[in-house]
Every structure is written in structure tokens, then in C-alpha cells.
C-alpha atoms as a PDB file:
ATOM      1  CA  UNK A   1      67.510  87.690  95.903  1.00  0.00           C
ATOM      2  CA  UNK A   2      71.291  87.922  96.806  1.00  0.00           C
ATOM      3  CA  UNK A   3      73.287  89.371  99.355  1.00  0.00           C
ATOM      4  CA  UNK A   4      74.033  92.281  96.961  1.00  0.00           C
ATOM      5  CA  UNK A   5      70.227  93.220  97.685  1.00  0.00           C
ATOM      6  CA  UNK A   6      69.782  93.299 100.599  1.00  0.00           C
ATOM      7  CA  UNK A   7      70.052  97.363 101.485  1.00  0.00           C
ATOM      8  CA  UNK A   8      67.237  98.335  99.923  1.00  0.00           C
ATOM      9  CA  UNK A   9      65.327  95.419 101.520  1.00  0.00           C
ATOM     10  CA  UNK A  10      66.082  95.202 104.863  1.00  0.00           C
ATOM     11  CA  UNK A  11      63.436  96.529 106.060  1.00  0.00           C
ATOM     12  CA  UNK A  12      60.436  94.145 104.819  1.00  0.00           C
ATOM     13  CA  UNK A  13      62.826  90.824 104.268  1.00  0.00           C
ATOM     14  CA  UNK A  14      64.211  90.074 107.556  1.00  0.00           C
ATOM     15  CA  UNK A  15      61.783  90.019 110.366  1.00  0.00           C
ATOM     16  CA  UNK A  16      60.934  87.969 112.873  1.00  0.00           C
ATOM     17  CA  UNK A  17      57.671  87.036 111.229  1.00  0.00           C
ATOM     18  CA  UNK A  18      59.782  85.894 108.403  1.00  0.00           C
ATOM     19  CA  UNK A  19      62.022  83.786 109.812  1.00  0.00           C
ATOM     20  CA  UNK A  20      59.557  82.082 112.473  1.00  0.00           C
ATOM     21  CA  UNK A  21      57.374  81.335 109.391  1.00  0.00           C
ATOM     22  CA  UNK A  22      60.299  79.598 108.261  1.00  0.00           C
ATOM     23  CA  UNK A  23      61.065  77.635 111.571  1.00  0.00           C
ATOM     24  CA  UNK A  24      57.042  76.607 111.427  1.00  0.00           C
ATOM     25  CA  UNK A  25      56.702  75.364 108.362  1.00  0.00           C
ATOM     26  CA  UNK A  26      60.396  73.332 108.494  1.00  0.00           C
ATOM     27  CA  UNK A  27      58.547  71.486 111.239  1.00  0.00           C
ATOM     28  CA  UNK A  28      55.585  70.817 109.732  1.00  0.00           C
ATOM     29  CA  UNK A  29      57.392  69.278 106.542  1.00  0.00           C
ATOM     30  CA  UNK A  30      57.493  65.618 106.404  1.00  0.00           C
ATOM     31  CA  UNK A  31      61.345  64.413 106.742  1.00  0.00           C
ATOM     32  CA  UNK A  32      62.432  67.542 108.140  1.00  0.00           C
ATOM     33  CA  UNK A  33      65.123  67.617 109.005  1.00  0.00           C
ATOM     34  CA  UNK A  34      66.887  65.436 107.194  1.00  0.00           C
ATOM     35  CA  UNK A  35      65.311  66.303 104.153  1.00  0.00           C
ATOM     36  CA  UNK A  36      62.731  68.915 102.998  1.00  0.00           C
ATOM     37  CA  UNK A  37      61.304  69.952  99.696  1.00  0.00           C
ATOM     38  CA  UNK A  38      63.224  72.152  97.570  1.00  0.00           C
ATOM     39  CA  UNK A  39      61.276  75.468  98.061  1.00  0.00           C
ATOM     40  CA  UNK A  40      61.337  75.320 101.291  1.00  0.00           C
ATOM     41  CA  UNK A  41      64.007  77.825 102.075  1.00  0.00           C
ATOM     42  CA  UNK A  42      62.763  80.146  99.200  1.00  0.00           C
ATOM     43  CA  UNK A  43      59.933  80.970 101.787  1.00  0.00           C
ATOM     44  CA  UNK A  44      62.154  83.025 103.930  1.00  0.00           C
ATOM     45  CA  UNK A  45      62.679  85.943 101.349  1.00  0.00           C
ATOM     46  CA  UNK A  46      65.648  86.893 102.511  1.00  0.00           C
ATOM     47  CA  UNK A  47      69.135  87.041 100.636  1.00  0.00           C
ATOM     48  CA  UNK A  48      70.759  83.953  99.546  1.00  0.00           C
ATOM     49  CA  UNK A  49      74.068  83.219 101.741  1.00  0.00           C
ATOM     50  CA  UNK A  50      71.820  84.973 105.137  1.00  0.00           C
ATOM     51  CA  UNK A  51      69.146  81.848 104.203  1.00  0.00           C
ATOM     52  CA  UNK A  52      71.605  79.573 104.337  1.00  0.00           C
ATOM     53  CA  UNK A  53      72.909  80.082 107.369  1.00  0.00           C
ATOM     54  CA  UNK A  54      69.089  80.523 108.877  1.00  0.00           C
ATOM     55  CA  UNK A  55      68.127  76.587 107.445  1.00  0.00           C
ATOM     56  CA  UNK A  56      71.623  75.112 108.751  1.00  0.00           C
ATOM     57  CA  UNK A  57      71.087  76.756 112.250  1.00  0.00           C
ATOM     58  CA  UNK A  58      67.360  75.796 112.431  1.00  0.00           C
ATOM     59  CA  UNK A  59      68.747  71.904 110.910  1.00  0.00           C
ATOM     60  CA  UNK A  60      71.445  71.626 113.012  1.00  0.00           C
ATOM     61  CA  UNK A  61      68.893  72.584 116.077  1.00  0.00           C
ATOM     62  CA  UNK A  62      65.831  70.113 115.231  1.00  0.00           C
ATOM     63  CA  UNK A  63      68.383  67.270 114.994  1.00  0.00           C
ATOM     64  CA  UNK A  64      70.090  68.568 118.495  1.00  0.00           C
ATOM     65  CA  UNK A  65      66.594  67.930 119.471  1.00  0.00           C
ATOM     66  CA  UNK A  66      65.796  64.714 118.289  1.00  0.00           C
ATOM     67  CA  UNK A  67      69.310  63.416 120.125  1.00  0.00           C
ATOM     68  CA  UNK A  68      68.616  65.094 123.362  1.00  0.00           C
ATOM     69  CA  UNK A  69      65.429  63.339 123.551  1.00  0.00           C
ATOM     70  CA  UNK A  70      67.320  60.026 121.889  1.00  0.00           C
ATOM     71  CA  UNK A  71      69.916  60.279 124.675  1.00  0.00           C
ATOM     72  CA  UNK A  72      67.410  60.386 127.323  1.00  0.00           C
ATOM     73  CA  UNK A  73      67.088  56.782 127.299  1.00  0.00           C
ATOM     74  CA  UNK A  74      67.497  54.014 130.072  1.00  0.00           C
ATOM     75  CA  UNK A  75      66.433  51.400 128.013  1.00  0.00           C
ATOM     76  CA  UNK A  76      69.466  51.040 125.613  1.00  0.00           C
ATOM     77  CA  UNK A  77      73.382  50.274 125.624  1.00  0.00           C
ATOM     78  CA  UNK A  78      75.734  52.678 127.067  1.00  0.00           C
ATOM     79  CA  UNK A  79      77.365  52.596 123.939  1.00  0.00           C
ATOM     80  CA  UNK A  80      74.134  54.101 122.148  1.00  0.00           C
ATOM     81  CA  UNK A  81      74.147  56.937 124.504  1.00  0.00           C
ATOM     82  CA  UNK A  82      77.680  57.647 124.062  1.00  0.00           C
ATOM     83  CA  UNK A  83      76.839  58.182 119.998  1.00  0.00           C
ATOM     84  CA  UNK A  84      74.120  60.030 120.779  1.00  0.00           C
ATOM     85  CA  UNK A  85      76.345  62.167 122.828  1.00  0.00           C
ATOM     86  CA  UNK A  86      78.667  62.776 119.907  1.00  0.00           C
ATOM     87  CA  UNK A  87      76.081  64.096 117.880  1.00  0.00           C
ATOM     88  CA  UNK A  88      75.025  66.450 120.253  1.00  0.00           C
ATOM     89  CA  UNK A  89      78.205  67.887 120.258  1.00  0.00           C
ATOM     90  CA  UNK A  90      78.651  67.717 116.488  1.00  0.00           C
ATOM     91  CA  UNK A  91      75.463  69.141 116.304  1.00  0.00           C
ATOM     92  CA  UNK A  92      75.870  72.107 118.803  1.00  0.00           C
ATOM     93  CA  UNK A  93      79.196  72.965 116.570  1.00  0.00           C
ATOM     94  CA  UNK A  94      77.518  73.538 113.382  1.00  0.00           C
ATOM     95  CA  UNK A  95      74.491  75.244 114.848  1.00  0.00           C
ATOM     96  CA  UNK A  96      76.995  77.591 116.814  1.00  0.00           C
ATOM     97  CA  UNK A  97      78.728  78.110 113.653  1.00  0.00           C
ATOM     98  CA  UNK A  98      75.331  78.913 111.992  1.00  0.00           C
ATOM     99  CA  UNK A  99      74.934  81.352 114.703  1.00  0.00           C
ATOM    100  CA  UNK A 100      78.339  83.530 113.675  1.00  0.00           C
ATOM    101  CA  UNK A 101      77.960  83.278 109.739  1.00  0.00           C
ATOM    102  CA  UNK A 102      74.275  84.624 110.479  1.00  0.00           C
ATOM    103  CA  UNK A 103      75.710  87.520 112.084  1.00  0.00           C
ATOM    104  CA  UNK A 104      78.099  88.076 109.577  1.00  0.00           C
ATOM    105  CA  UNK A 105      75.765  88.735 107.291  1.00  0.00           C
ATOM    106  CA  UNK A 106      73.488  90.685 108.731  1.00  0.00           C
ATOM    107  CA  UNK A 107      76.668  92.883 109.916  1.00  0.00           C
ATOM    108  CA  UNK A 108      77.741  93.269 106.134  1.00  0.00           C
ATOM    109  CA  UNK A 109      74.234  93.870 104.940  1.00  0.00           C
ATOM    110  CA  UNK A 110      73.731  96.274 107.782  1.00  0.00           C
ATOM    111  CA  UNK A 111      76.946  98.345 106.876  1.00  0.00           C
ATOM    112  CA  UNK A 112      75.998  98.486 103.096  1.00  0.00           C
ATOM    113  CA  UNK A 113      72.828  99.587 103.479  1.00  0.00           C
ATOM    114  CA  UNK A 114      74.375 102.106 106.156  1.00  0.00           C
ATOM    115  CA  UNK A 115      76.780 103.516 103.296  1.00  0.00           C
ATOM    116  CA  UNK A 116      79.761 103.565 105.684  1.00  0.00           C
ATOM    117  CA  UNK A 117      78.114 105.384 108.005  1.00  0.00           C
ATOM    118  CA  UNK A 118      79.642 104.541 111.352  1.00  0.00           C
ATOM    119  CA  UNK A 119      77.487 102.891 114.108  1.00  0.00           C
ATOM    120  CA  UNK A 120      77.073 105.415 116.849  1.00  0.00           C
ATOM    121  CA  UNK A 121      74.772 103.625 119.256  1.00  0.00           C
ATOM    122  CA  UNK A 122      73.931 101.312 122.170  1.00  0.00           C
ATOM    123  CA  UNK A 123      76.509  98.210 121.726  1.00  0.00           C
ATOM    124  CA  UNK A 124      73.295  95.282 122.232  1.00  0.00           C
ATOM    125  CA  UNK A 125      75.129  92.110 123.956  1.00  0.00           C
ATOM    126  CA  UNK A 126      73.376  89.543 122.258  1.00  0.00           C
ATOM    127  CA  UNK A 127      73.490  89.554 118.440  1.00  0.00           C
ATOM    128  CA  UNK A 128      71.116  89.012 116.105  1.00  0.00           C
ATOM    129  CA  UNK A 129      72.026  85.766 115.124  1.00  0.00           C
ATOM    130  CA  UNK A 130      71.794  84.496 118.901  1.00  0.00           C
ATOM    131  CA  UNK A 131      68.424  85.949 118.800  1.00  0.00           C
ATOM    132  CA  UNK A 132      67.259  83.909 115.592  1.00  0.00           C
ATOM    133  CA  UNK A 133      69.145  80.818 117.832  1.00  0.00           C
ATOM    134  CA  UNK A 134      66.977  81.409 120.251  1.00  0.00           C
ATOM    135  CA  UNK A 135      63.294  81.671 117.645  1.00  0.00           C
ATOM    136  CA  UNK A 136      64.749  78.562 116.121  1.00  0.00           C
ATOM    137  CA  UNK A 137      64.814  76.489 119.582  1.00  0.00           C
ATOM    138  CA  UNK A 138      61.774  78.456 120.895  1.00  0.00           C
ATOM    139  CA  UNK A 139      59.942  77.147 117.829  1.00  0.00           C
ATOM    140  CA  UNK A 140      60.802  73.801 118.995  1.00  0.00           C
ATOM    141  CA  UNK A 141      59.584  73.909 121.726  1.00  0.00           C
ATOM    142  CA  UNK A 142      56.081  75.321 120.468  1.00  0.00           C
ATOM    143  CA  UNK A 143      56.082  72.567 118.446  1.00  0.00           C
ATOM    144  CA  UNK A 144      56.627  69.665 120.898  1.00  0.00           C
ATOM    145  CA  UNK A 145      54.311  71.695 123.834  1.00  0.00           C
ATOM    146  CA  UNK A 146      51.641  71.576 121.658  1.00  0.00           C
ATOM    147  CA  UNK A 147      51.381  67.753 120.792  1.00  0.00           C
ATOM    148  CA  UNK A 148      51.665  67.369 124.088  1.00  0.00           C
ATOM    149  CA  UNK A 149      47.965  69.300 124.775  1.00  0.00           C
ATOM    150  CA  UNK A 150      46.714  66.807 122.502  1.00  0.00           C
ATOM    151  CA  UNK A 151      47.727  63.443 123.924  1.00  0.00           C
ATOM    152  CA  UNK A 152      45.044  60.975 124.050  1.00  0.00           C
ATOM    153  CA  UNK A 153      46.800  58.856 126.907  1.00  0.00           C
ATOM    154  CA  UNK A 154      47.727  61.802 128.596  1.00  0.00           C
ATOM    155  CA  UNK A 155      45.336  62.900 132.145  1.00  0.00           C
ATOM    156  CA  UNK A 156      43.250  66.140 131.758  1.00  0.00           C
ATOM    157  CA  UNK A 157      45.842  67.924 134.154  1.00  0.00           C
ATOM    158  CA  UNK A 158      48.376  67.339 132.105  1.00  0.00           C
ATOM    159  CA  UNK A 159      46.957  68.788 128.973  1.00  0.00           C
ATOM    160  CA  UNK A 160      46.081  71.710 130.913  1.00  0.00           C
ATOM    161  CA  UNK A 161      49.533  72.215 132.415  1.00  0.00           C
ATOM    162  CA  UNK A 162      50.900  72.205 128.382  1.00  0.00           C
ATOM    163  CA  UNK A 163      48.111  74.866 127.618  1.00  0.00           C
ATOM    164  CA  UNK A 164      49.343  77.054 129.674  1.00  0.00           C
ATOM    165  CA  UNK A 165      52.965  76.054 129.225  1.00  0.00           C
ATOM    166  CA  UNK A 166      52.486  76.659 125.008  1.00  0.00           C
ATOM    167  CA  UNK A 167      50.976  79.916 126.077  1.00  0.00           C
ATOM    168  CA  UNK A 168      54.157  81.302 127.792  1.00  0.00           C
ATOM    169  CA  UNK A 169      56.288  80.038 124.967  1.00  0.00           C
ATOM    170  CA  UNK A 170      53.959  81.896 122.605  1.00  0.00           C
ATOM    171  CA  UNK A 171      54.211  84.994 124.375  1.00  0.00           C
ATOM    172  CA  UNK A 172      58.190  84.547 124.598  1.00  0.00           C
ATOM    173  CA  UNK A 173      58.704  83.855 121.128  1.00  0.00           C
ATOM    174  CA  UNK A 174      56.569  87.180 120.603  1.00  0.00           C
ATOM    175  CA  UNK A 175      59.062  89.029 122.722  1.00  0.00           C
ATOM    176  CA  UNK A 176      62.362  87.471 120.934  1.00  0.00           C
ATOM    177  CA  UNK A 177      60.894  88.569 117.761  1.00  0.00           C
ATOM    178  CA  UNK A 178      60.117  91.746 118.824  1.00  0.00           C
ATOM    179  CA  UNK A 179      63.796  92.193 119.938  1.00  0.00           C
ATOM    180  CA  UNK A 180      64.621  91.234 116.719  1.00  0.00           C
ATOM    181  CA  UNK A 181      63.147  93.663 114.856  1.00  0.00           C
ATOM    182  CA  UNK A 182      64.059  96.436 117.126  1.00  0.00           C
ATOM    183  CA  UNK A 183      67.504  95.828 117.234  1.00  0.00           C
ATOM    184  CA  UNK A 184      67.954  95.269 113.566  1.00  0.00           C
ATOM    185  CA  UNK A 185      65.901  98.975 112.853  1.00  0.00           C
ATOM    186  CA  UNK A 186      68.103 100.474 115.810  1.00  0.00           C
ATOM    187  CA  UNK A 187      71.499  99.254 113.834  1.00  0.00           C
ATOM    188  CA  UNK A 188      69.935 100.601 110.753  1.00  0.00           C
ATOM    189  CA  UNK A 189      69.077 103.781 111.925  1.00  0.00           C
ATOM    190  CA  UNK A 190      72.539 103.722 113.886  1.00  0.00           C
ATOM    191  CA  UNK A 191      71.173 103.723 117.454  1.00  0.00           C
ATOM    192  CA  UNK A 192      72.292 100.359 118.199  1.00  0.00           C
ATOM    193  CA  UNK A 193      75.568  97.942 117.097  1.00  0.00           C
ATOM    194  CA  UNK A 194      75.996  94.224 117.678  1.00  0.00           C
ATOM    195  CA  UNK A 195      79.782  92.330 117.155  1.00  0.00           C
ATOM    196  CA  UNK A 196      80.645  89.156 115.951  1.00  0.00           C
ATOM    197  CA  UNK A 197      81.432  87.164 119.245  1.00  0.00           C
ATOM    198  CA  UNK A 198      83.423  83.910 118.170  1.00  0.00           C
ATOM    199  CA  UNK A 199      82.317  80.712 120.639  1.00  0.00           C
ATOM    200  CA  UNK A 200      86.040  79.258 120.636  1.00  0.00           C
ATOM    201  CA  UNK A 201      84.502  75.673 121.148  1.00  0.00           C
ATOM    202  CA  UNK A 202      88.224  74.805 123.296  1.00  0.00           C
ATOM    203  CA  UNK A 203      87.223  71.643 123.794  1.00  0.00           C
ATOM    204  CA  UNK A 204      86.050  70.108 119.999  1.00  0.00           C
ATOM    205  CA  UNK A 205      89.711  71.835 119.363  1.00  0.00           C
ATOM    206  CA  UNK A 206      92.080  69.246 119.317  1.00  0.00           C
ATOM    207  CA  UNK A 207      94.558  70.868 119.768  1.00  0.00           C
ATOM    208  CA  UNK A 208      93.548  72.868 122.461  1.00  0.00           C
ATOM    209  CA  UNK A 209      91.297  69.939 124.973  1.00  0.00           C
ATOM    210  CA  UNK A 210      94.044  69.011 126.870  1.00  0.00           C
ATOM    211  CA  UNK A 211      92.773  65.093 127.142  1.00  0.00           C
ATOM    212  CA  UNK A 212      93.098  65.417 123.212  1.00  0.00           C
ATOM    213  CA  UNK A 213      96.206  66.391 122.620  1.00  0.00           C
ATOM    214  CA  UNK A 214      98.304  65.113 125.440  1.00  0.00           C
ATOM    215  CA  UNK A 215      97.002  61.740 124.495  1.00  0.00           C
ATOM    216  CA  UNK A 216      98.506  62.651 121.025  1.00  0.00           C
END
């Protein structure tokens, strides 16, 4: 499927089902995410340049992750913590400019299938890309909650807390996807709109942190 299909599609190919399918099964693949088999992405159903953008954000998140948890650490070198900084912020640049070229798409797709038809509804505040941010680092979470009800060393409380913990994420991931789906069939129908909002990262700009370019 390609972007060029997406107007007669919209409907059944991008949900929130869809895409936290996708976020599920990325985590449950062995070497993910540095590497994961080659069909992987095919599972989204969902046009070509749109499922790009969905693996790179959910990537670029699961290896935020990992270096959050990596930077955590008391046990290491500064100098280790400082790397693990970097990537962080490397990290949180590419998934925030996953997050944009998501809504691009979706905004193109949205306006095809519309015909031209101008967008005479609600303006939402959060686009739909931030919204399949947000799936992508609920999903996360889901994922690390839940091997945390099964830890062997762990005390009964403490599973227990994580029970009820994976329960709330459950039910929040529920209501993202929800919103999802509602605000893409609002845009559709033309009772809603979402924009583009650029992030600006000033300070990865090195031309614009000012203890990066007045060192230069």
C-alpha cells in the first residue's frame, strides 16, 4: 500500500488497534530495537512513508528507554552517564522528528481523501502524531509494568502494586486510542483539524544554544 492509497482506506488502516498491535509485537521481537525481522512493519497496514515514520518514532522511543534506565546508574563512570545523556538527546530528536513527519502524513492523506474540502471544525491541540507518541511510550510502559508482576525476587506487595499499576496503563492506553480514532473520523468528516506544530529543538541548534555558538 502507498501513500497514494490511503483515501479510500482510512478508515479500516489507521487505528489505534493497528498501530498498538504494532508497538506490541516490536517489543516482543527478539533484538528489537536494534534490529527486527523484515515483516515486521508490514503488520501495520498502513501506507508506506506513514509506516515509516510510525517504526522510527516507536525505535527511536524503545532505545530512549533503554538509556533512561542505562543512565540511571550509580555504579559507573561519570563519563558513561554523560554518553548516555547524549543519546537521550539524540534520541528524543529523531523521535520528535518522527512525531512531525507522522503528522504530515496523516494531514496530506486526510486532505486527499477530503477532496479539498476545507476543514471546518474544532482545531484539536494535540495532533495525531503526538497521540501515536504517546501509544508508543504507553506501550512501554505496559511492557516493563508487566514483567515487573512477575518477578520472582520481588515481595507479594510489590507484584500487587504493578497489577494494579498495568491496569491503569491499560485503561489509559484504551483512552489514547480512543482519541485517536475519534479525532482522525472528526478530521475526516470535517468536524475537527489538527496543525503541524514544529518542536524548534533551540538547543540541539547550534547555531541557536548560545553555549554552542559563542564558544564557536
Amino acid at each position: 500500500m502507498t501513500d497514494r492509497d490511503f483515501p479510500d482506506r482510512i478508515a479500516s488502516a489507521v487505528t489505534a488497534a493497528a498501530i498498538t498491535g504494532f508497538h506490541e509485537r516490536a517489543l516482543a521481537c527478539t533484538g528489537w530495537p536494534l534490529e527486527a525481522p523484515d515483516d515486521l512493519a508490514t503488520t501495520l497496514g498502513v501506507p508506506v512513508g506513514l509506516r515509516d515514520q510510525l517504526v522510527a518514532n516507536h525505535r527511536f522511543n524503545s532505545l530512549l528507554w533503554a538509556e533512561e534506565d542505562l543512565a540511571r546508574r550509580l555504579d559507573v563512570a561519570d563519563a558513561e552517564i554523560a554518553a548516555n545523556k547524549r543519546s537521550i538527546d539524540r534520541y528524543n530528536q529523531a523521535r520528535n522528528d518522527a512525531i512531525e513527519r507522522i503528522d504530515e502524513h496523516l494531514i496530506a492523506m486526510l486532505e486527499a481523501a477530503r477532496a479539498a474540502q476545507p476543514f471546518v471544525g474544532r482545531l484539536n491541540s494535540e495532533t495525531a502524531g503526538s497521540i501515536c507518541d504517546r501509544l508508543s511510550i504507553v506501550s512501554l510502559k505496559i511492557r516493563a509494568m508487566r514483567e515487573q508482576t512477575g518477578r520472582a525476587d520481588a515481595t507479594l506487595e510489590h507484584r500487587a502494586q504493578c497489577e494494579l499499576r498495568l491496569s491503569r496503563l491499560l485503561e489509559q492506553r484504551a483512552d489514547l486510542g480512543r482519541c485517536l480514532d475519534e479525532l482522525l473520523a472528526d478530521t475526516l468528516a470535517g468536524r475537527a483539524c489538527f496543525r503541524i506544530y514544529r518542536q524548534f529543538k533551540m538547543y540541539n541548534d547550534p547555531t541557536m544554544n548560545p553555549y554552542l555558538y559563542r564558544k564557536a
